[in-house]
PDB file of N, CA and C in Angstrom:
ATOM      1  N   UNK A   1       0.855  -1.176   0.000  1.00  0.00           N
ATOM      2  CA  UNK A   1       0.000   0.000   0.000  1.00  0.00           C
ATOM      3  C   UNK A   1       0.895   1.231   0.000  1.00  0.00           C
ATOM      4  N   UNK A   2       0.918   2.177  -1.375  1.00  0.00           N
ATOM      5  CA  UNK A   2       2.028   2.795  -1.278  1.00  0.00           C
ATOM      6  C   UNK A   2       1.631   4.419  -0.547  1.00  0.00           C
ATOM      7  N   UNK A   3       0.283   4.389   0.119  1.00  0.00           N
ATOM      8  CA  UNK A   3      -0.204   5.157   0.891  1.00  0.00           C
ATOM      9  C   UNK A   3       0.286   5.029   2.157  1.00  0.00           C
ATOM     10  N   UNK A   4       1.220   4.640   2.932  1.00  0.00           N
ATOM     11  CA  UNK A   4       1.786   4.289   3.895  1.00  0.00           C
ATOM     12  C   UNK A   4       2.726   3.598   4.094  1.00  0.00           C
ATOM     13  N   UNK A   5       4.149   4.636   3.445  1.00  0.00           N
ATOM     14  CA  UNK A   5       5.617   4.413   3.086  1.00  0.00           C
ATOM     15  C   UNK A   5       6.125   5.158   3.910  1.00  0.00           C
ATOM     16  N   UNK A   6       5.851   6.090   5.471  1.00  0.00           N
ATOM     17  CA  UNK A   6       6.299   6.535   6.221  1.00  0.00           C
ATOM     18  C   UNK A   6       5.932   6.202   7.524  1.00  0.00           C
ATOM     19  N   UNK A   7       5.493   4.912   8.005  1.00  0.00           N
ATOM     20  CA  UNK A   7       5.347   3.929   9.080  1.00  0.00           C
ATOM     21  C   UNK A   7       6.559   4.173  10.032  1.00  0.00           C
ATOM     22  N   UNK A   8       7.825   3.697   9.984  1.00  0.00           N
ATOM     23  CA  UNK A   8       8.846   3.492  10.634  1.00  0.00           C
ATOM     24  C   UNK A   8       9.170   5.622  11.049  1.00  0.00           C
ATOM     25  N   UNK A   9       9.146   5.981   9.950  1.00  0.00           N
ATOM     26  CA  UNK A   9       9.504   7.707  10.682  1.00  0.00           C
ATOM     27  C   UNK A   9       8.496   8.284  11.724  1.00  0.00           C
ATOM     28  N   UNK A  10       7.183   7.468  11.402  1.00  0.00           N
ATOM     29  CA  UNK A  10       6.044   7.903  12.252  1.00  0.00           C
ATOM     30  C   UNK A  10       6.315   7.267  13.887  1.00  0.00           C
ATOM     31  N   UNK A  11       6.597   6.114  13.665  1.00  0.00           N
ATOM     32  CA  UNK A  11       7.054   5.554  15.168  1.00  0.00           C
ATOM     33  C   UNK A  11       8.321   5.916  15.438  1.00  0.00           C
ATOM     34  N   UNK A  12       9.344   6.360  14.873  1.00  0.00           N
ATOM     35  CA  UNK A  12      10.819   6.266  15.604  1.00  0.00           C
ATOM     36  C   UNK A  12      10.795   8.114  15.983  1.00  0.00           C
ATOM     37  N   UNK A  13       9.523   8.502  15.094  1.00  0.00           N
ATOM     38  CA  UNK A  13       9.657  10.634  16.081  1.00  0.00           C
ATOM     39  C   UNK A  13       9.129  10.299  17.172  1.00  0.00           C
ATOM     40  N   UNK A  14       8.281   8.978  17.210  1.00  0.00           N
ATOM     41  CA  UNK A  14       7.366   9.544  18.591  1.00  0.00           C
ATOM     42  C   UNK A  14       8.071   8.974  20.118  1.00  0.00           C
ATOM     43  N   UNK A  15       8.708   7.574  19.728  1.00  0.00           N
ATOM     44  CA  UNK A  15       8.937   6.603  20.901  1.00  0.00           C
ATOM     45  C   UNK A  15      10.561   6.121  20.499  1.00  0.00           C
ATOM     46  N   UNK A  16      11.579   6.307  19.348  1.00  0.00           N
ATOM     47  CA  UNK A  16      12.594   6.125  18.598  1.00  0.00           C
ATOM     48  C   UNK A  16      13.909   6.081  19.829  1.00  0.00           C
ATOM     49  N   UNK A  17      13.552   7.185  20.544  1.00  0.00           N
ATOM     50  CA  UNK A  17      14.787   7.621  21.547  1.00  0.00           C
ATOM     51  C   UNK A  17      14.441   7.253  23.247  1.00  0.00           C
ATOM     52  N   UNK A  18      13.589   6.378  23.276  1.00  0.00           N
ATOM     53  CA  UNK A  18      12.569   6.405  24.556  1.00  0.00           C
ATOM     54  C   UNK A  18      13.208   5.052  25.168  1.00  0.00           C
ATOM     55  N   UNK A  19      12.899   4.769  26.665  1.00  0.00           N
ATOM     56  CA  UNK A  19      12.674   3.301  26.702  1.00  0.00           C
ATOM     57  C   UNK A  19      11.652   3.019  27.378  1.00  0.00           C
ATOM     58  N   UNK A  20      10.744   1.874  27.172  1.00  0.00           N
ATOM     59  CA  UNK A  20       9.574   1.447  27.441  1.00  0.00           C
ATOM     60  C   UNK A  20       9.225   1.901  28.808  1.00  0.00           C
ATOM     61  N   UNK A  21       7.799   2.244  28.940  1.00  0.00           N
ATOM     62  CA  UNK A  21       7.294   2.883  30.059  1.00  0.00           C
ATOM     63  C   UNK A  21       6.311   2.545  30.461  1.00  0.00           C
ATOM     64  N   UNK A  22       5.927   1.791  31.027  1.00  0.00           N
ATOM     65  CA  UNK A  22       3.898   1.449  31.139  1.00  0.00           C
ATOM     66  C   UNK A  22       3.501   2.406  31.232  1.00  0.00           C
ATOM     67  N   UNK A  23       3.769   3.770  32.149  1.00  0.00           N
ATOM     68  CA  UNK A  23       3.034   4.726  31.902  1.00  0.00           C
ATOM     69  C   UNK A  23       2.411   5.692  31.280  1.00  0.00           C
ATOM     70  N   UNK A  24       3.414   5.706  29.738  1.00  0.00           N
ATOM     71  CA  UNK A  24       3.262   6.547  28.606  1.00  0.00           C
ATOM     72  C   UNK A  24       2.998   5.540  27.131  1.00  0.00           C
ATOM     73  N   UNK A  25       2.526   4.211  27.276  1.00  0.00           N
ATOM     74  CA  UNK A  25       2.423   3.610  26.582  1.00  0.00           C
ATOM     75  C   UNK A  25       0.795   3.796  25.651  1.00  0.00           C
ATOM     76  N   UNK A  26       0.016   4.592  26.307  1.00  0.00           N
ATOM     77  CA  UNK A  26      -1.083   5.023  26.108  1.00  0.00           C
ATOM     78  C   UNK A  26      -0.536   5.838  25.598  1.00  0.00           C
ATOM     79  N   UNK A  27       0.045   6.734  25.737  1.00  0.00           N
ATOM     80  CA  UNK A  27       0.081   8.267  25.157  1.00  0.00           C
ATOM     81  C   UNK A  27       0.806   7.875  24.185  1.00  0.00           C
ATOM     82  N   UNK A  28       1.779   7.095  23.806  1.00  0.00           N
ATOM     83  CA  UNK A  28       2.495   6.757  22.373  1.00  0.00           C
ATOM     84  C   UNK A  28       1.554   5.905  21.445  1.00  0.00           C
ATOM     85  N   UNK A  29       0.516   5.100  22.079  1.00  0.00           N
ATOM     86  CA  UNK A  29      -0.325   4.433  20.753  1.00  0.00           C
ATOM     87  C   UNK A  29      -1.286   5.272  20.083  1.00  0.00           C
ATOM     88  N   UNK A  30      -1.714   6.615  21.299  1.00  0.00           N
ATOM     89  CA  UNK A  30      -2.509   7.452  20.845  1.00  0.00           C
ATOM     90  C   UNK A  30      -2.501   7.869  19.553  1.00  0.00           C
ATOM     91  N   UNK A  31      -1.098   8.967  20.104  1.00  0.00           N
ATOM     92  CA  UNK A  31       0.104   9.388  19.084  1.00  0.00           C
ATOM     93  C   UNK A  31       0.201   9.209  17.924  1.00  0.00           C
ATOM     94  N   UNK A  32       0.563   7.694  17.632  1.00  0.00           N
ATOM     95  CA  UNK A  32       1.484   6.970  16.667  1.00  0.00           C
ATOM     96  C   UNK A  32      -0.006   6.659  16.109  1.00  0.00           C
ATOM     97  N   UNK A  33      -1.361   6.072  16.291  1.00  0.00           N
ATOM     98  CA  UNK A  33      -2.422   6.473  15.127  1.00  0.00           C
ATOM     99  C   UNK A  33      -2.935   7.362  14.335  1.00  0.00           C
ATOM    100  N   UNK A  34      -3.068   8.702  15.668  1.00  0.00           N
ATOM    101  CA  UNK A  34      -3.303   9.613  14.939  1.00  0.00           C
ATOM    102  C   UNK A  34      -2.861  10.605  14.085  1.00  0.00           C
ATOM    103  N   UNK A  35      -1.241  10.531  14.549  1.00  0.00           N
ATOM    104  CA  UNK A  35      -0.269  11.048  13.733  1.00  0.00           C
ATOM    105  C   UNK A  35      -0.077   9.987  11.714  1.00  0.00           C
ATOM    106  N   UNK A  36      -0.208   8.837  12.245  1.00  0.00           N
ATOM    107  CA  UNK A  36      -0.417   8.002  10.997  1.00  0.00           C
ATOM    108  C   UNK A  36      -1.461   7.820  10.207  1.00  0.00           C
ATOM    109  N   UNK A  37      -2.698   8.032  11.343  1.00  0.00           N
ATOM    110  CA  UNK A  37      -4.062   8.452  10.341  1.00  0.00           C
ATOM    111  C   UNK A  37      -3.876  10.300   9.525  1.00  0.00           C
ATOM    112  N   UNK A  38      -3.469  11.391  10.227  1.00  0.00           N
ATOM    113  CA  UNK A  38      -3.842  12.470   9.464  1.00  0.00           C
ATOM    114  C   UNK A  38      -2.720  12.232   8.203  1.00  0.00           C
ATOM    115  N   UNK A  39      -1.290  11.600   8.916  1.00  0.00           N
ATOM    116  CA  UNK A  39      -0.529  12.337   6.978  1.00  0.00           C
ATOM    117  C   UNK A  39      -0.940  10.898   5.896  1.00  0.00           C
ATOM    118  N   UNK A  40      -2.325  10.016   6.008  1.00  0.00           N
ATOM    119  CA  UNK A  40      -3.106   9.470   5.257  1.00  0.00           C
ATOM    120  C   UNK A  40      -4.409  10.377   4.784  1.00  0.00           C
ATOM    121  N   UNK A  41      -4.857  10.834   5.639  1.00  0.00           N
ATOM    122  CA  UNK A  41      -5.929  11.665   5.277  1.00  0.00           C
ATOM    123  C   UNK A  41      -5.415  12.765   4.603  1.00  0.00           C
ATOM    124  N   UNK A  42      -4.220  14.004   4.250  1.00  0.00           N
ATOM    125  CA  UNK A  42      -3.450  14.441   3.807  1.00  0.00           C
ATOM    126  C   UNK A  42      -3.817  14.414   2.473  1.00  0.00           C
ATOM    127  N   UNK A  43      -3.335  13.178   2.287  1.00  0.00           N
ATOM    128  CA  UNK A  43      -3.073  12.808   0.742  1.00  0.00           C
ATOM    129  C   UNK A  43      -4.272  12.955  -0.105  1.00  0.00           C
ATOM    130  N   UNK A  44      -5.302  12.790   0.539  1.00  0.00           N
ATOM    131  CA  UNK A  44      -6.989  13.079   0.027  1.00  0.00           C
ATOM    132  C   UNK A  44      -6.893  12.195  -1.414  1.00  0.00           C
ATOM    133  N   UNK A  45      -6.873  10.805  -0.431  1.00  0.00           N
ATOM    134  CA  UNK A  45      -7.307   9.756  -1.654  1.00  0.00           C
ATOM    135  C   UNK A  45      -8.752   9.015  -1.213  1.00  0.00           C
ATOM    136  N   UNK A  46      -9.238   8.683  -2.374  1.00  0.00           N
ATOM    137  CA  UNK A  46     -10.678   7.982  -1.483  1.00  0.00           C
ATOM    138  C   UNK A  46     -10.983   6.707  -0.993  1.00  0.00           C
ATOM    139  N   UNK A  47     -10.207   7.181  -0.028  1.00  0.00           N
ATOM    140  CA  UNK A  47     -10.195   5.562   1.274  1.00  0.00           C
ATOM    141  C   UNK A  47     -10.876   6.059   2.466  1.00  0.00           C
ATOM    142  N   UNK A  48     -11.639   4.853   3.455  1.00  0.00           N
ATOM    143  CA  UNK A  48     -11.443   5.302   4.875  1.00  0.00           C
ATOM    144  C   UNK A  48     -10.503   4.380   5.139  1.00  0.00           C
ATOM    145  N   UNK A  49      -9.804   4.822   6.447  1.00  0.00           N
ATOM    146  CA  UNK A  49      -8.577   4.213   6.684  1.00  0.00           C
ATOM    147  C   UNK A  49      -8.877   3.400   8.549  1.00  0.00           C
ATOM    148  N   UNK A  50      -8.324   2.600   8.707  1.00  0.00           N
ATOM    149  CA  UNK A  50      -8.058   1.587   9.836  1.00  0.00           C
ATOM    150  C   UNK A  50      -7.032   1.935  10.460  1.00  0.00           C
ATOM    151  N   UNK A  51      -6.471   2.404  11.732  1.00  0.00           N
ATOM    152  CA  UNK A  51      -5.063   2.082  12.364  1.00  0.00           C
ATOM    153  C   UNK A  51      -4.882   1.694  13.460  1.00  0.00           C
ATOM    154  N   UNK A  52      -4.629   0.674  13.443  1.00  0.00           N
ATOM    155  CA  UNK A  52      -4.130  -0.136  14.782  1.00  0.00           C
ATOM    156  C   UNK A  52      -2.640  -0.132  15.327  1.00  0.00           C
ATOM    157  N   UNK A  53      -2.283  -0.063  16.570  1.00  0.00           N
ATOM    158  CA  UNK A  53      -0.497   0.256  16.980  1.00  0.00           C
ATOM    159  C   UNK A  53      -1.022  -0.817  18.464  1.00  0.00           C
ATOM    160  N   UNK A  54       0.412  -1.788  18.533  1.00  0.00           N
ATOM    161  CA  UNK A  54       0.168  -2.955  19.606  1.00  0.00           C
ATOM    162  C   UNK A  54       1.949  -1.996  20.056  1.00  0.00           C
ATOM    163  N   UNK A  55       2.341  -1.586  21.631  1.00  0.00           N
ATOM    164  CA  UNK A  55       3.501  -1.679  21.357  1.00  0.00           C
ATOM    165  C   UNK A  55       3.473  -2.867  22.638  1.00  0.00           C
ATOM    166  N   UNK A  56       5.126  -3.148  22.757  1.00  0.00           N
ATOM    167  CA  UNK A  56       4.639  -4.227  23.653  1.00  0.00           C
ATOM    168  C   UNK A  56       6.002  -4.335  24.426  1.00  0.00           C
ATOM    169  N   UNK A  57       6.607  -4.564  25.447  1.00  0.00           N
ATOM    170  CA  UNK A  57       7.823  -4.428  25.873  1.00  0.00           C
ATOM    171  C   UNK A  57       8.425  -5.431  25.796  1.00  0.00           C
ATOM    172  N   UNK A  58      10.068  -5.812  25.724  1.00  0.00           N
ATOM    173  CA  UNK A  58      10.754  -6.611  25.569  1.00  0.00           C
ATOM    174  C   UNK A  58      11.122  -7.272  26.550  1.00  0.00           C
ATOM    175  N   UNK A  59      10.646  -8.700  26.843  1.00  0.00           N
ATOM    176  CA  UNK A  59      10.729  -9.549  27.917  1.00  0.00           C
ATOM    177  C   UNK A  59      11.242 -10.337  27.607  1.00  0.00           C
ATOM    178  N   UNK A  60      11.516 -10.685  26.541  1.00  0.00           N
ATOM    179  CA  UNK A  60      11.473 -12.775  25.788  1.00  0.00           C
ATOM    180  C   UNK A  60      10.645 -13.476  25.446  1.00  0.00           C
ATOM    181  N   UNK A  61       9.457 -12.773  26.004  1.00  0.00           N
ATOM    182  CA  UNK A  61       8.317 -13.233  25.271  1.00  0.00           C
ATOM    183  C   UNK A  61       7.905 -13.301  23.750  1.00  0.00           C
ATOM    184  N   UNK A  62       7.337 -13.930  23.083  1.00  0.00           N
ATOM    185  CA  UNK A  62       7.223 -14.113  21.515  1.00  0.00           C
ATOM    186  C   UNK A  62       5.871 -13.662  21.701  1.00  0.00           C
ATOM    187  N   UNK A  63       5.864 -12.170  20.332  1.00  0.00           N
ATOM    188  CA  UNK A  63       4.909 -11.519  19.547  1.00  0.00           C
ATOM    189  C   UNK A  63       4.547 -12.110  18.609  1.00  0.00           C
ATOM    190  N   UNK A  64       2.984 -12.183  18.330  1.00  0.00           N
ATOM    191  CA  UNK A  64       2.801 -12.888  17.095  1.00  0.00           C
ATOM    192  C   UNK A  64       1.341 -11.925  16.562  1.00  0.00           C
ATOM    193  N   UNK A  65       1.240 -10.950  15.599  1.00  0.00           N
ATOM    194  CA  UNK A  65       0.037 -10.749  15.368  1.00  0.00           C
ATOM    195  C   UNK A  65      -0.400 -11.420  13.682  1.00  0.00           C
ATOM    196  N   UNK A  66      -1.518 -10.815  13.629  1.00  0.00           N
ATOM    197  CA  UNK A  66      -2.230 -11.342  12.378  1.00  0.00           C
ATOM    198  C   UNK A  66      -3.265 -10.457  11.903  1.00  0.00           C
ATOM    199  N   UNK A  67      -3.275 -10.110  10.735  1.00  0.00           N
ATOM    200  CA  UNK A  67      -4.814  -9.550  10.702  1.00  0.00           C
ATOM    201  C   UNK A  67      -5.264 -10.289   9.090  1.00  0.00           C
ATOM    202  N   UNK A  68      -6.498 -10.117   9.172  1.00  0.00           N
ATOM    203  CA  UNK A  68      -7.386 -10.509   8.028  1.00  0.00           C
ATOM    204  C   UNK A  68      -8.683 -10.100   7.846  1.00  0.00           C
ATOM    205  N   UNK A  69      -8.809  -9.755   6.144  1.00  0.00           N
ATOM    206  CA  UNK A  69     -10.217  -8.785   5.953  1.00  0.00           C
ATOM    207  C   UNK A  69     -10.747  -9.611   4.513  1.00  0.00           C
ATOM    208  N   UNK A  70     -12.058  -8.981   4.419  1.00  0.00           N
ATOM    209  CA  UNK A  70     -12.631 -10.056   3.004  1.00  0.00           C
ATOM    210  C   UNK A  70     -13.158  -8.432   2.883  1.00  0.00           C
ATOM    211  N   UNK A  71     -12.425  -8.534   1.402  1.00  0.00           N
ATOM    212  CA  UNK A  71     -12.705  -6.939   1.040  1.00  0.00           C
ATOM    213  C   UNK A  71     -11.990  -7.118  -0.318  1.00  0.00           C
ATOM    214  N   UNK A  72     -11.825  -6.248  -1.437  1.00  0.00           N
ATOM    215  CA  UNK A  72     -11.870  -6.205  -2.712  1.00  0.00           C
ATOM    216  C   UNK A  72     -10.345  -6.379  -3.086  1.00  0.00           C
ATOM    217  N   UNK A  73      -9.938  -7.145  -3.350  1.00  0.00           N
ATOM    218  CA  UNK A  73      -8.145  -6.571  -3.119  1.00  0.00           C
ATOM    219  C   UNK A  73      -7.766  -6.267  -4.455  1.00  0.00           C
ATOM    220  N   UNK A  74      -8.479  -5.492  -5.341  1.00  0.00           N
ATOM    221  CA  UNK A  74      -8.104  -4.739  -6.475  1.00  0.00           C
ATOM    222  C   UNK A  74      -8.439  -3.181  -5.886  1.00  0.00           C
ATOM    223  N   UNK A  75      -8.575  -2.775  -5.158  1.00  0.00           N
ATOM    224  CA  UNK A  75      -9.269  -1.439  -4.475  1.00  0.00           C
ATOM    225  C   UNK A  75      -8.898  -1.101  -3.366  1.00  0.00           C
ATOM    226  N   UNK A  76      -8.461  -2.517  -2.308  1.00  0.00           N
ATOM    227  CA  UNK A  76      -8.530  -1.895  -0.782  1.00  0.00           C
ATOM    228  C   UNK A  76      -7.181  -2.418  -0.344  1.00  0.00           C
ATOM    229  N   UNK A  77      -6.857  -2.079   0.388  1.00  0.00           N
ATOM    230  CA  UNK A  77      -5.210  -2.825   0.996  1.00  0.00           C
ATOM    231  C   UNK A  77      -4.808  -2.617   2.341  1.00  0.00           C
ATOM    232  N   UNK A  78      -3.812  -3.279   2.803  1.00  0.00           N
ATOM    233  CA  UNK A  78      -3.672  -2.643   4.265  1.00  0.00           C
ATOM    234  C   UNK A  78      -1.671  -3.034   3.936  1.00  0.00           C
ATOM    235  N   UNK A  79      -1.049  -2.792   5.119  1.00  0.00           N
ATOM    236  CA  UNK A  79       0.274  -2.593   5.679  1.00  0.00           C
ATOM    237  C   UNK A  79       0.352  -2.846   6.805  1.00  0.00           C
ATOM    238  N   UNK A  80       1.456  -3.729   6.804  1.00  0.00           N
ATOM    239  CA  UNK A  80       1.754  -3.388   8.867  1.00  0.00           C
ATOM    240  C   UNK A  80       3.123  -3.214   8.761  1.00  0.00           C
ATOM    241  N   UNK A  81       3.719  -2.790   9.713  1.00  0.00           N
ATOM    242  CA  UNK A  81       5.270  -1.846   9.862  1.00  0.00           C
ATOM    243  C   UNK A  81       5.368  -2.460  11.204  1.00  0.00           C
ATOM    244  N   UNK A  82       6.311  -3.229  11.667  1.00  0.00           N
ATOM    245  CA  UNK A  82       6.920  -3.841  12.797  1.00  0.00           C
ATOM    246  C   UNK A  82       8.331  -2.797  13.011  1.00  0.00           C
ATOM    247  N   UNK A  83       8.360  -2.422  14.437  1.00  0.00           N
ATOM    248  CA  UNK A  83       9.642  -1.587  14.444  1.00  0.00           C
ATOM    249  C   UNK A  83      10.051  -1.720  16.149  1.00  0.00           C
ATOM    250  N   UNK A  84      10.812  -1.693  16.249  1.00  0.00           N
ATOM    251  CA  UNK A  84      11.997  -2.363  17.372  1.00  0.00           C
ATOM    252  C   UNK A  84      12.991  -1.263  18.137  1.00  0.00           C
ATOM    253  N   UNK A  85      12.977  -0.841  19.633  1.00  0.00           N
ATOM    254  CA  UNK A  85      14.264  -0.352  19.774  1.00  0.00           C
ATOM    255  C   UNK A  85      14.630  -1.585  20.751  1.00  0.00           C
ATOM    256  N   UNK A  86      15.799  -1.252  22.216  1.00  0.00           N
ATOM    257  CA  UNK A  86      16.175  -2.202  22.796  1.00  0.00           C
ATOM    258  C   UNK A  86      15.083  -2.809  23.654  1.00  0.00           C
ATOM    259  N   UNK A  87      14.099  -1.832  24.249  1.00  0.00           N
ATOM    260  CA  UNK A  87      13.234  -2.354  25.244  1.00  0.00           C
ATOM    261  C   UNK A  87      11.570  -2.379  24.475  1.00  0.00           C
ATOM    262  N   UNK A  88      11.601  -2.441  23.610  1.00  0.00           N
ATOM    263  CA  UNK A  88      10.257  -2.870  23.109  1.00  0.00           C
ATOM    264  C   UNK A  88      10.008  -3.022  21.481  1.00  0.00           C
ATOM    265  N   UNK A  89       8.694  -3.159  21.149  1.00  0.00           N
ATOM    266  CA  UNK A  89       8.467  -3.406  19.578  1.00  0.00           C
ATOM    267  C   UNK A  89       7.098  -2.552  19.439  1.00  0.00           C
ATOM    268  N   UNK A  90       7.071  -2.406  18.249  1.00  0.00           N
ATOM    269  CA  UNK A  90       5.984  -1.745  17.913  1.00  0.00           C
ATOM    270  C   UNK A  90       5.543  -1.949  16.819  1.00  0.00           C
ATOM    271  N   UNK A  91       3.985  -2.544  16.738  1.00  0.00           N
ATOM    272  CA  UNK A  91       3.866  -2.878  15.256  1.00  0.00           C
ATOM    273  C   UNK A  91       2.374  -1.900  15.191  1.00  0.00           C
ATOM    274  N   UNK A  92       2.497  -1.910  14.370  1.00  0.00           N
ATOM    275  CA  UNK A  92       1.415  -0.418  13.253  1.00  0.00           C
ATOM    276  C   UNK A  92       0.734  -1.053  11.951  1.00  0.00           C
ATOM    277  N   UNK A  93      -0.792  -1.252  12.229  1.00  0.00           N
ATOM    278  CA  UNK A  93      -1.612  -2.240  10.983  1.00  0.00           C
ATOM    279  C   UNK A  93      -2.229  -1.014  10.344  1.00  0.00           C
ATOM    280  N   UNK A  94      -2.188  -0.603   9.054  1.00  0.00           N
ATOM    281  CA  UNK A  94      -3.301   0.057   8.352  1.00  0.00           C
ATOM    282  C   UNK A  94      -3.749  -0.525   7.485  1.00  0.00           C
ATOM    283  N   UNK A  95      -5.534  -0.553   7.429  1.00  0.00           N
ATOM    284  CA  UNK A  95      -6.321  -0.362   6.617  1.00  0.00           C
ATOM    285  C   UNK A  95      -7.242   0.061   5.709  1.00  0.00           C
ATOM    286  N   UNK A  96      -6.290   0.157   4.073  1.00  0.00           N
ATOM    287  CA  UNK A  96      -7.228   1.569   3.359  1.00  0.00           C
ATOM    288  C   UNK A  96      -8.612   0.418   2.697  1.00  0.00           C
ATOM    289  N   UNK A  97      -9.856   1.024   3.264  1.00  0.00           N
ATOM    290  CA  UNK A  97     -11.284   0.553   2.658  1.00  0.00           C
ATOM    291  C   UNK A  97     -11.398   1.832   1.766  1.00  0.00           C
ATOM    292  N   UNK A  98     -11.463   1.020  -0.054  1.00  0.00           N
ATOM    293  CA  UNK A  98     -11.644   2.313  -1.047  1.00  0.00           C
ATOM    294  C   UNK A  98     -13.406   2.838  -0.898  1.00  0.00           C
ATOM    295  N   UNK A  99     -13.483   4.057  -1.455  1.00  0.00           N
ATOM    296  CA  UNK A  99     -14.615   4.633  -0.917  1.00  0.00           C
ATOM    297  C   UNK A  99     -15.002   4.737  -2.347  1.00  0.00           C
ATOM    298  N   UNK A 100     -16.214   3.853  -2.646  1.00  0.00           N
ATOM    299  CA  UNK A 100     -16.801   4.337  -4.272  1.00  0.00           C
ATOM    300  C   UNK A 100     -17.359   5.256  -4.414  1.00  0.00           C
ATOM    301  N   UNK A 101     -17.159   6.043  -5.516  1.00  0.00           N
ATOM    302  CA  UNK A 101     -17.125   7.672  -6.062  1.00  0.00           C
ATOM    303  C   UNK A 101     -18.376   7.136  -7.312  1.00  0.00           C
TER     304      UNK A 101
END
């Protein structure tokens, strides 16, 4: 989805230099959607858009997500952007649903 080729700059301004916090982990998923939903809406293409952000801290524990949609896949698309510093991960799902004109 070449509507969302700036995933990784969107998470590494917000949380890039940070280390994991339970307490501000809300305030970075906030962030990191809505900052990734407006420079989609920006572009003023005719989609509505989906954004989901899981971040999750680094324990040793194994991350595993998934997503799946039944939707037109000549028209609609999504992305996910997995991104990593030392103490956590962050993965970022978008979904563009095309809007018929």
């Amino acid at each position: 989805m070449e509507e969302y080729h700036s995933g990784d700059e969107c998470i590494e301004g917000i949380i890039g230099g940070v280390d994991y916090s339970q307490n501000k982990v809300n305030q970075w998923t906030a962030s990191i959607v809505e900052h990734t939903l407006t420079q989609l809406v920006k572009q003023a293409k005719p989609y509505k858009y989906i954004v989901n952000c899981a971040v999750m801290q680094k324990s040793g524990a194994g991350l595993h997500t998934a997503n799946s949609c039944y939707w037109d896949t000549t028209t609609d698309g999504s992305c996910t952007v997995r991104w990593e510093n030392r103490t956590m991960y962050c993965v970022v799902s978008v979904f563009a649903v095309a809007i018929a004109l």
